[in-house]
C-alpha atoms as a PDB file:
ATOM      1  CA  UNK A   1      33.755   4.544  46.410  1.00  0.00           C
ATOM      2  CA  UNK A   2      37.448   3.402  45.476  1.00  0.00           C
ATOM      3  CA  UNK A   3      38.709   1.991  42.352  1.00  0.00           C
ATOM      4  CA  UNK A   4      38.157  -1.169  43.008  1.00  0.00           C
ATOM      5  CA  UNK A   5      34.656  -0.871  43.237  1.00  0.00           C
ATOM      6  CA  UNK A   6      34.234   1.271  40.257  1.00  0.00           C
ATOM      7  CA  UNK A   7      36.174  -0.860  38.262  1.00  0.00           C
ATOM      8  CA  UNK A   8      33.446  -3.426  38.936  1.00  0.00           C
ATOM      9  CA  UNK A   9      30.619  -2.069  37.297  1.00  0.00           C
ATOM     10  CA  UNK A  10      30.369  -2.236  33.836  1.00  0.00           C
ATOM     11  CA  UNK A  11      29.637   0.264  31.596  1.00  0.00           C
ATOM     12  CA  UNK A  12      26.751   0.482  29.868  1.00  0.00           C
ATOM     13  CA  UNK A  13      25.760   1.893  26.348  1.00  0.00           C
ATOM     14  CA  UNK A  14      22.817   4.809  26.272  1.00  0.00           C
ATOM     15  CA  UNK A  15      21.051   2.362  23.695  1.00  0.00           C
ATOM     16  CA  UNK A  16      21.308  -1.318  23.244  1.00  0.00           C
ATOM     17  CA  UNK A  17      21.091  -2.104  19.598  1.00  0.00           C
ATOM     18  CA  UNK A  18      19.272  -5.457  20.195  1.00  0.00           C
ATOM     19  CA  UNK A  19      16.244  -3.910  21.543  1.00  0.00           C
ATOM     20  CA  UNK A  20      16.628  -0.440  19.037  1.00  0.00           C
ATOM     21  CA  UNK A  21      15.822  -3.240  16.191  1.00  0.00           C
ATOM     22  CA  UNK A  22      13.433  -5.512  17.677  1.00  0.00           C
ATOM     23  CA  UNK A  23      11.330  -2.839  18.486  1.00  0.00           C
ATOM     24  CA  UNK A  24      11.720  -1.783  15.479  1.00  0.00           C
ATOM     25  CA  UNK A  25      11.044  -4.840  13.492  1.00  0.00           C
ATOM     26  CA  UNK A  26       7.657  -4.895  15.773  1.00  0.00           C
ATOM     27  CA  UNK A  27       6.678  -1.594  14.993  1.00  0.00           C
ATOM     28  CA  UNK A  28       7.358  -2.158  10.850  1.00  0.00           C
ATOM     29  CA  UNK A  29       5.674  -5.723  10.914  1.00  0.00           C
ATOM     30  CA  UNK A  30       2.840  -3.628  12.278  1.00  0.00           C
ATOM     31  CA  UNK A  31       2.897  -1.111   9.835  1.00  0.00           C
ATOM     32  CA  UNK A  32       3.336  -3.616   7.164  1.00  0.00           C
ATOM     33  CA  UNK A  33       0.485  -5.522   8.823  1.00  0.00           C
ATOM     34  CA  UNK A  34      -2.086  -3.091   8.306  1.00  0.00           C
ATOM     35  CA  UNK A  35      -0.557  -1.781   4.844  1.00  0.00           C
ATOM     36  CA  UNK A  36      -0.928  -5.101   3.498  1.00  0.00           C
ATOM     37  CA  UNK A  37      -4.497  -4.887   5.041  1.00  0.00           C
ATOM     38  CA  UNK A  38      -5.393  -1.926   2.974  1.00  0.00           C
ATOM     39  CA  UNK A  39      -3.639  -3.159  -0.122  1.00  0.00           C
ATOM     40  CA  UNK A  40      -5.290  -6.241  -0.225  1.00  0.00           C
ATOM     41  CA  UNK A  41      -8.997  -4.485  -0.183  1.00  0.00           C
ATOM     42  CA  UNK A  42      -8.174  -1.398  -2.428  1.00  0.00           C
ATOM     43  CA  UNK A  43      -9.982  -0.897  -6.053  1.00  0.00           C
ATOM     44  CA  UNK A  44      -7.528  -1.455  -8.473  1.00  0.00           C
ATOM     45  CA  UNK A  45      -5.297   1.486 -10.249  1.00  0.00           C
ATOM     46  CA  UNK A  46      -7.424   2.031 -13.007  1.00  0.00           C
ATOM     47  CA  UNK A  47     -10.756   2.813 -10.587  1.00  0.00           C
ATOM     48  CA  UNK A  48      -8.516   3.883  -7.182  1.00  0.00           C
ATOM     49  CA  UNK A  49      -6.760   6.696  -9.513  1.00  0.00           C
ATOM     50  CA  UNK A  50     -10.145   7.749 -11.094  1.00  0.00           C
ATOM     51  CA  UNK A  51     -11.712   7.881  -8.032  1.00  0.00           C
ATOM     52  CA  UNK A  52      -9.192   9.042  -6.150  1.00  0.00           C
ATOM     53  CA  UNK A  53      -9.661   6.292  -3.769  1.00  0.00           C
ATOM     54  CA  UNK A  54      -8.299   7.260  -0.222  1.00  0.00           C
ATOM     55  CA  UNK A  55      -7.954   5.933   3.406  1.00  0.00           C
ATOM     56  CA  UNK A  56      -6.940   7.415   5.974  1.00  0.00           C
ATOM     57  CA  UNK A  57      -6.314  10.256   4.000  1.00  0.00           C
ATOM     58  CA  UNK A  58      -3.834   8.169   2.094  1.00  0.00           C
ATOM     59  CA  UNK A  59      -3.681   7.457  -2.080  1.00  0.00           C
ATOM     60  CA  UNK A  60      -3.459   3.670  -3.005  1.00  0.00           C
ATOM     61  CA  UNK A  61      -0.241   4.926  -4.552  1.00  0.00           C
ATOM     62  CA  UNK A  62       0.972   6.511  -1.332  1.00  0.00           C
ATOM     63  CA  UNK A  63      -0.198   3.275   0.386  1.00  0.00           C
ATOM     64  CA  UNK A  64       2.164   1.351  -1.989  1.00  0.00           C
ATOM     65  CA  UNK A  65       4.668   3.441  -1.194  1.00  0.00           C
ATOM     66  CA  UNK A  66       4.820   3.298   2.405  1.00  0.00           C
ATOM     67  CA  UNK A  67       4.219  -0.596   2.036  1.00  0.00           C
ATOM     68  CA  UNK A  68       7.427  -0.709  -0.213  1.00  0.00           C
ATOM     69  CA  UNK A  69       9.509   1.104   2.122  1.00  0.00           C
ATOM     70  CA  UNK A  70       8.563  -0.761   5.423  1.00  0.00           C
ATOM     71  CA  UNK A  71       9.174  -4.100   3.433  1.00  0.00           C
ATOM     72  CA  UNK A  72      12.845  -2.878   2.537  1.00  0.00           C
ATOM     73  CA  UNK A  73      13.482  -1.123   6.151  1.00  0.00           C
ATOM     74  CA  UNK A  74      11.955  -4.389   7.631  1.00  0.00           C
ATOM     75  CA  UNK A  75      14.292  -6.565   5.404  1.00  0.00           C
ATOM     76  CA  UNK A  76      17.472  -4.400   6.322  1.00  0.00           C
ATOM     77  CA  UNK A  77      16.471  -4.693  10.197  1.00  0.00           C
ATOM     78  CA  UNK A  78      16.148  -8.298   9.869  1.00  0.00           C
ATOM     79  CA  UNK A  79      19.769  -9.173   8.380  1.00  0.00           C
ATOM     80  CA  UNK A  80      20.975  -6.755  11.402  1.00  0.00           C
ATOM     81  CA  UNK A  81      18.687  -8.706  13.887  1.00  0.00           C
ATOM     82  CA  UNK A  82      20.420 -11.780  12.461  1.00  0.00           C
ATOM     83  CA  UNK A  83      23.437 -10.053  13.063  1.00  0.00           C
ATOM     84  CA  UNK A  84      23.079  -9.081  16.397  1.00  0.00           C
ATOM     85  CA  UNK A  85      21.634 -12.638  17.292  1.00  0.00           C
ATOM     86  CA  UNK A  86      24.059 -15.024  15.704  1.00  0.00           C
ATOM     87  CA  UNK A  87      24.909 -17.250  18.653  1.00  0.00           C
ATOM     88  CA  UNK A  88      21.654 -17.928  19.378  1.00  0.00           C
ATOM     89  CA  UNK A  89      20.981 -18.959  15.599  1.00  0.00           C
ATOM     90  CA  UNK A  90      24.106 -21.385  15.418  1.00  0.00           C
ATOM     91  CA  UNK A  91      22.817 -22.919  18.354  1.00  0.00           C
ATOM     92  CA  UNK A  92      19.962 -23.966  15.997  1.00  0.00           C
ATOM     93  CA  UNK A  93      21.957 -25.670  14.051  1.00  0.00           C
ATOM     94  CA  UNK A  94      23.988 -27.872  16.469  1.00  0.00           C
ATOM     95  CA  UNK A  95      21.980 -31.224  18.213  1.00  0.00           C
ATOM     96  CA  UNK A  96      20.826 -30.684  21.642  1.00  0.00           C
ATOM     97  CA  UNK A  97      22.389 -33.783  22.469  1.00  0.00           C
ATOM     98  CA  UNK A  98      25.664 -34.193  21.158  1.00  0.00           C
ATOM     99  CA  UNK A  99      25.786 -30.495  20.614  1.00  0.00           C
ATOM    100  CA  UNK A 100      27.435 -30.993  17.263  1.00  0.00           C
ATOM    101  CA  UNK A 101      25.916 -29.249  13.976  1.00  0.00           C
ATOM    102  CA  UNK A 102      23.587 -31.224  11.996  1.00  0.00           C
ATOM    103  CA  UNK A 103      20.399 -31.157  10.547  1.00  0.00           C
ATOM    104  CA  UNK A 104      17.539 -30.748  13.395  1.00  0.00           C
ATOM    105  CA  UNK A 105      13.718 -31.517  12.748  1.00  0.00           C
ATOM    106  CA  UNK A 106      12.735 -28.376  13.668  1.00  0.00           C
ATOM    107  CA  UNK A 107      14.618 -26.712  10.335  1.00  0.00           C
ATOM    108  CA  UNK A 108      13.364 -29.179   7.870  1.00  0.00           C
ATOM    109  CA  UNK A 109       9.615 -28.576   9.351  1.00  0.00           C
ATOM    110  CA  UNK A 110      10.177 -25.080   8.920  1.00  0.00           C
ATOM    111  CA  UNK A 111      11.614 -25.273   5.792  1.00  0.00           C
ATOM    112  CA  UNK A 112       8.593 -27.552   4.287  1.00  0.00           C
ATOM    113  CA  UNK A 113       6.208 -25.436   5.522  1.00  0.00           C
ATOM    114  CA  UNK A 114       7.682 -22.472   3.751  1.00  0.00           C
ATOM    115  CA  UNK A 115       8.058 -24.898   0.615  1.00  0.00           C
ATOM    116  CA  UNK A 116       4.477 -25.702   0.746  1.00  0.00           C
ATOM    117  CA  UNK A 117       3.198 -22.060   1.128  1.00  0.00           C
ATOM    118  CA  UNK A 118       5.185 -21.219  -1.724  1.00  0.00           C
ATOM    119  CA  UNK A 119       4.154 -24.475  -4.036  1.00  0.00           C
ATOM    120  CA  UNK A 120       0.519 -24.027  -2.821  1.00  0.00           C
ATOM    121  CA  UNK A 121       0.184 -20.335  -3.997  1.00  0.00           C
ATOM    122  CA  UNK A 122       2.133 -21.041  -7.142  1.00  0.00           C
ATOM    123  CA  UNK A 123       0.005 -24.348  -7.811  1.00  0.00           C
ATOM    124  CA  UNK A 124      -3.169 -22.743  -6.717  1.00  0.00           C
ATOM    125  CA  UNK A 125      -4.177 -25.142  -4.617  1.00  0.00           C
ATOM    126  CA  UNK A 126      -7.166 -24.124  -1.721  1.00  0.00           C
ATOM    127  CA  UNK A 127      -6.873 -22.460   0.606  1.00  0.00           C
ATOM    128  CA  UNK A 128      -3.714 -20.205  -1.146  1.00  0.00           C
ATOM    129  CA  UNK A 129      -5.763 -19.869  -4.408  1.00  0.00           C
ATOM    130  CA  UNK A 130      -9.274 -19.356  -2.373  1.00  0.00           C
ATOM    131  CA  UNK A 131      -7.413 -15.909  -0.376  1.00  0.00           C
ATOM    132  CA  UNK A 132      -6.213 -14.857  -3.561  1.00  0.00           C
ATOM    133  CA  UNK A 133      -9.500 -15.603  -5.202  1.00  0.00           C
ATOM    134  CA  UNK A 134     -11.691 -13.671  -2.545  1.00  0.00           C
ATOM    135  CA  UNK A 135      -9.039 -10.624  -2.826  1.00  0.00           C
ATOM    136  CA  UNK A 136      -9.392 -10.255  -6.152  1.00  0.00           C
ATOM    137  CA  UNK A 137     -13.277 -10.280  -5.989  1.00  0.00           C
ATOM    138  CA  UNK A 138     -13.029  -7.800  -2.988  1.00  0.00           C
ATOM    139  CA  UNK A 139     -11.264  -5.661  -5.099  1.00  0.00           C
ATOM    140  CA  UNK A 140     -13.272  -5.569  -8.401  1.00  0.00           C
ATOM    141  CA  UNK A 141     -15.935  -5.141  -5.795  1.00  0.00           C
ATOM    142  CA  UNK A 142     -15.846  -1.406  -5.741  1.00  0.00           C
ATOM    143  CA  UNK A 143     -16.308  -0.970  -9.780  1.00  0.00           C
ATOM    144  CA  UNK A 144     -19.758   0.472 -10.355  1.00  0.00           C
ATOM    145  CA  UNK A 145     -20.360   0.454 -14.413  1.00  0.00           C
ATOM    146  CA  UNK A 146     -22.202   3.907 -13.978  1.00  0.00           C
ATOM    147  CA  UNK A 147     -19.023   5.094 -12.750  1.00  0.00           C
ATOM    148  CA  UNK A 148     -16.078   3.660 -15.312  1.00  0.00           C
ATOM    149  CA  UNK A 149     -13.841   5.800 -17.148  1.00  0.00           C
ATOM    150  CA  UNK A 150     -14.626   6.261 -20.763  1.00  0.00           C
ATOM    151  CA  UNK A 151     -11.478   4.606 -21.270  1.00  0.00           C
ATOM    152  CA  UNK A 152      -8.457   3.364 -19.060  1.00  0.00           C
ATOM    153  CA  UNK A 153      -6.677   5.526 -16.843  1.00  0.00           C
ATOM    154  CA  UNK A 154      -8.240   8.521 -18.759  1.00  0.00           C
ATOM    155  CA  UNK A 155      -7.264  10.867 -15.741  1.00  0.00           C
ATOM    156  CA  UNK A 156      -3.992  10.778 -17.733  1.00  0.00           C
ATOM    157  CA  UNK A 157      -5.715  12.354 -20.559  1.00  0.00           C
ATOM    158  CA  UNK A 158      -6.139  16.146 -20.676  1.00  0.00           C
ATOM    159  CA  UNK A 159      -9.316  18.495 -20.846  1.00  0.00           C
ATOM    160  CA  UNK A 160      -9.552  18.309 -24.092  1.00  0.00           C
ATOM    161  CA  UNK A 161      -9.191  14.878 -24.436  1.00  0.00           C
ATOM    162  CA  UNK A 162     -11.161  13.614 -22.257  1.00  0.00           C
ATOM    163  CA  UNK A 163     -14.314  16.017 -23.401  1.00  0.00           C
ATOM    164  CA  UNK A 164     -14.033  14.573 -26.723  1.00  0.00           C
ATOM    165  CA  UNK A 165     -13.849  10.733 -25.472  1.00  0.00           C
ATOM    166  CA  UNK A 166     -17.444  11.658 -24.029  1.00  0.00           C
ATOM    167  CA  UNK A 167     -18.327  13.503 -26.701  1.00  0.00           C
ATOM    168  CA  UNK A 168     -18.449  16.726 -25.580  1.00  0.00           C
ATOM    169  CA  UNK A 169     -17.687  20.113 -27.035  1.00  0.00           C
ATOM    170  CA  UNK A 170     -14.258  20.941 -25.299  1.00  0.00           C
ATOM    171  CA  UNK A 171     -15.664  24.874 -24.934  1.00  0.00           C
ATOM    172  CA  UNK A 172     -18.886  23.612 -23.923  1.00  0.00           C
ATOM    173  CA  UNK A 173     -16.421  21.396 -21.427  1.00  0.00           C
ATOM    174  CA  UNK A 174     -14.582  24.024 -20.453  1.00  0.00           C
ATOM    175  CA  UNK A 175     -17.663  25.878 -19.886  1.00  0.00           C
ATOM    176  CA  UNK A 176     -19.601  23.563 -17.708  1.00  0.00           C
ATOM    177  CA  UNK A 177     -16.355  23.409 -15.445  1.00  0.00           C
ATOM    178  CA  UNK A 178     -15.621  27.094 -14.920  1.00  0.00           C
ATOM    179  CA  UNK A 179     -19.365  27.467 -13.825  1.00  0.00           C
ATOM    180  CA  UNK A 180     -18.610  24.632 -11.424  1.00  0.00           C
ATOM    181  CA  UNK A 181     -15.678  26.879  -9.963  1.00  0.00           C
ATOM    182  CA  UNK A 182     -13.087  24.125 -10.732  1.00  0.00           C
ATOM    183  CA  UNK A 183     -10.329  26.123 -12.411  1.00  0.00           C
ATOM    184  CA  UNK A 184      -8.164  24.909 -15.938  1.00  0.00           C
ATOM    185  CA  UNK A 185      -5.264  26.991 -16.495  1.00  0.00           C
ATOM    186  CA  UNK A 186      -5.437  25.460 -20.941  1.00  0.00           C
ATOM    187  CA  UNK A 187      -7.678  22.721 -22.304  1.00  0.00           C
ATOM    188  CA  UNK A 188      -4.320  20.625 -22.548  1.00  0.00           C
ATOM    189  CA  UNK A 189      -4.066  20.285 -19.364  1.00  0.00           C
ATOM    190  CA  UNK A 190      -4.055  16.561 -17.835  1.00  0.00           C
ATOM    191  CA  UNK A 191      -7.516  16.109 -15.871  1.00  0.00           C
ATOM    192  CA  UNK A 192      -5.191  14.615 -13.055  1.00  0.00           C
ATOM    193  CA  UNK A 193      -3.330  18.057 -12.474  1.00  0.00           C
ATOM    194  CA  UNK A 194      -7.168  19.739 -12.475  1.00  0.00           C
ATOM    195  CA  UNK A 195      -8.332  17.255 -10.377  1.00  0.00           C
ATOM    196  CA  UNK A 196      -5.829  17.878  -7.598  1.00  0.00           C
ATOM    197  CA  UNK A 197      -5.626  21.694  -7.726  1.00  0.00           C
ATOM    198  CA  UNK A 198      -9.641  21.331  -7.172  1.00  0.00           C
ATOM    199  CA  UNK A 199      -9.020  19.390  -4.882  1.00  0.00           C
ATOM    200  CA  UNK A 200     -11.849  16.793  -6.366  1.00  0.00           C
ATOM    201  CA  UNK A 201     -11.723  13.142  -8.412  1.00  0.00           C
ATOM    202  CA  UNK A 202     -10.896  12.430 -11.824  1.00  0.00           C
ATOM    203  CA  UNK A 203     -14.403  11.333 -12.139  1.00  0.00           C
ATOM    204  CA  UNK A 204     -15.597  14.291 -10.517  1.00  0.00           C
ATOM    205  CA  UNK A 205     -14.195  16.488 -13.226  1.00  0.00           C
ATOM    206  CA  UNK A 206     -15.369  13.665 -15.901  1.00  0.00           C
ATOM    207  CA  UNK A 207     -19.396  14.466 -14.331  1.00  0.00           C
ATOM    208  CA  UNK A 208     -18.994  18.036 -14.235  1.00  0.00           C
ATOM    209  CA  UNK A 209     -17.866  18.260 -18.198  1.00  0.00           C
ATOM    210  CA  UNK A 210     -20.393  15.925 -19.055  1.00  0.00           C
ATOM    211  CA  UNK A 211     -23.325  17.894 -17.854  1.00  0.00           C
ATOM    212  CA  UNK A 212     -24.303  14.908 -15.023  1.00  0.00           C
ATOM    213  CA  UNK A 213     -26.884  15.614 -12.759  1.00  0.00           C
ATOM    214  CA  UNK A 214     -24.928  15.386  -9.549  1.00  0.00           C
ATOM    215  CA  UNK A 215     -21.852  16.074 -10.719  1.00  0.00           C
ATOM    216  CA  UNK A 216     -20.287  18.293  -7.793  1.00  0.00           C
ATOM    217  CA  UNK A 217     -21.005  15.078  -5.540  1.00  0.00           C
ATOM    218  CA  UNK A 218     -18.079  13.440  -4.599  1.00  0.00           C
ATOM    219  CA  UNK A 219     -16.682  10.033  -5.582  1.00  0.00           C
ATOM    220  CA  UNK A 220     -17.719   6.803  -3.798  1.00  0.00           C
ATOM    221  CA  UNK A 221     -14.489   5.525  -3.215  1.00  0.00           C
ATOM    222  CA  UNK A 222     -12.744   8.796  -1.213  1.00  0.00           C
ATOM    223  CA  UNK A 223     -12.459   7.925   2.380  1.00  0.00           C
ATOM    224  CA  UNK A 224     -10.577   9.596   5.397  1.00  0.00           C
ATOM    225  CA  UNK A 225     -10.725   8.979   8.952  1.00  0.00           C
ATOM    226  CA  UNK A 226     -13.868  10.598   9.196  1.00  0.00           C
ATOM    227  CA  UNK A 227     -15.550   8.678   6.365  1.00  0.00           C
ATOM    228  CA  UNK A 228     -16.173   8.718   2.464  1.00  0.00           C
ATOM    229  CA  UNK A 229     -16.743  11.893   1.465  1.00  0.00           C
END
């Protein structure tokens, strides 16, 4: 092969950076997809910490988390997708006629239909306030009154604590636990931090001290992939 002929190939990177982020972006909006799935059905804090709500083997807090993320990594690969594809986007702008830049129909659609979204959720006008409506009664859904905390968030409340809120002598408490083989290192310690060395629910722990017939059954909002267990 001489030069000439060498010289006429181009050279070309290991990686293309357009197609690094668009696959990307695909792979977050799917992640972000199903995150937002999940999100959108979970108990809220209160019951989903209590319960310790899980699936897929995930928290609702981890599920935040990884929905937080994606939404910040998708946001970053966006500007550099914009980035990447400038041309394309100017071209947008100009008329496909004259080729000059102006104001096409196709922006102000898109921008009224983003306006409307936005006014229609804020407004709560159907069918915006109807999807928010039906979330929020999907969520409250998994609250069983036989099942509440004595009080709010009371897996932030220690041994101690939480044995008097149910009215329960804390060495009777400590008692009924021990026998149940869940371990407490001192009566001050926050039923959360029991919970999770057990490897149980807040409400678990909250059954067991109170001397409830089934209280080494698990919590009805724990799933995995295998199922609530």
């Amino acid at each position: 092969m001489n030069t000439e002929e060498k010289g006429s190939k181009h050279w070309r990177p290991l990686l293309q950076g357009r197609v690094v982020v668009s696959v990307f972006i695909l792979a977050a909006f799917a992640v972000l997809t199903v995150s937002g799935a999940v999100l959108f059905l979970a108990p809220p804090g209160r019951i989903a910490n209590w319960t310790d709500w899980r699936i897929w083997g995930y928290t609702k807090a981890q599920w935040q988390a990884v929905h937080i993320v994606f939404a910040a990594a998708f946001v970053v690969a966006a500007v550099v997708h914009l980035c990447l594809n400038w041309r394309p986007l100017v071209s947008y702008l100009r008329s496909r006629v004259t080729r000059r830049f102006g104001v096409r129909a196709e922006w102000v659609v898109a921008l009224l239909l983003a306006v409307g979204v936005w006014a229609g959720t804020h407004y709560q006008i159907p069918p915006f306030s109807s999807l928010v409506a039906w979330g929020a009664a999907l969520r409250h859904g998994w609250e069983e009154p036989a099942r509440r905390a004595p009080v709010p968030h009371a897996e932030l409340m220690s041994v101690a604590e939480l044995a008097r809120a149910s009215g329960v002598d804390v060495a009777e408490a400590l008692r009924r636990l021990e026998a149940a083989g869940i371990p407490v290192p001192d009566a001050e310690t926050p039923v959360r931090d029991v919970a999770n060395r057990a490897g149980v629910s807040p409400e678990r722990i909250h059954r067991i001290l109170s001397g409830e017939r089934g209280g080494r059954g698990g919590g009805y909002g724990r799933r995995s992939g295998g199922g609530y267990r």
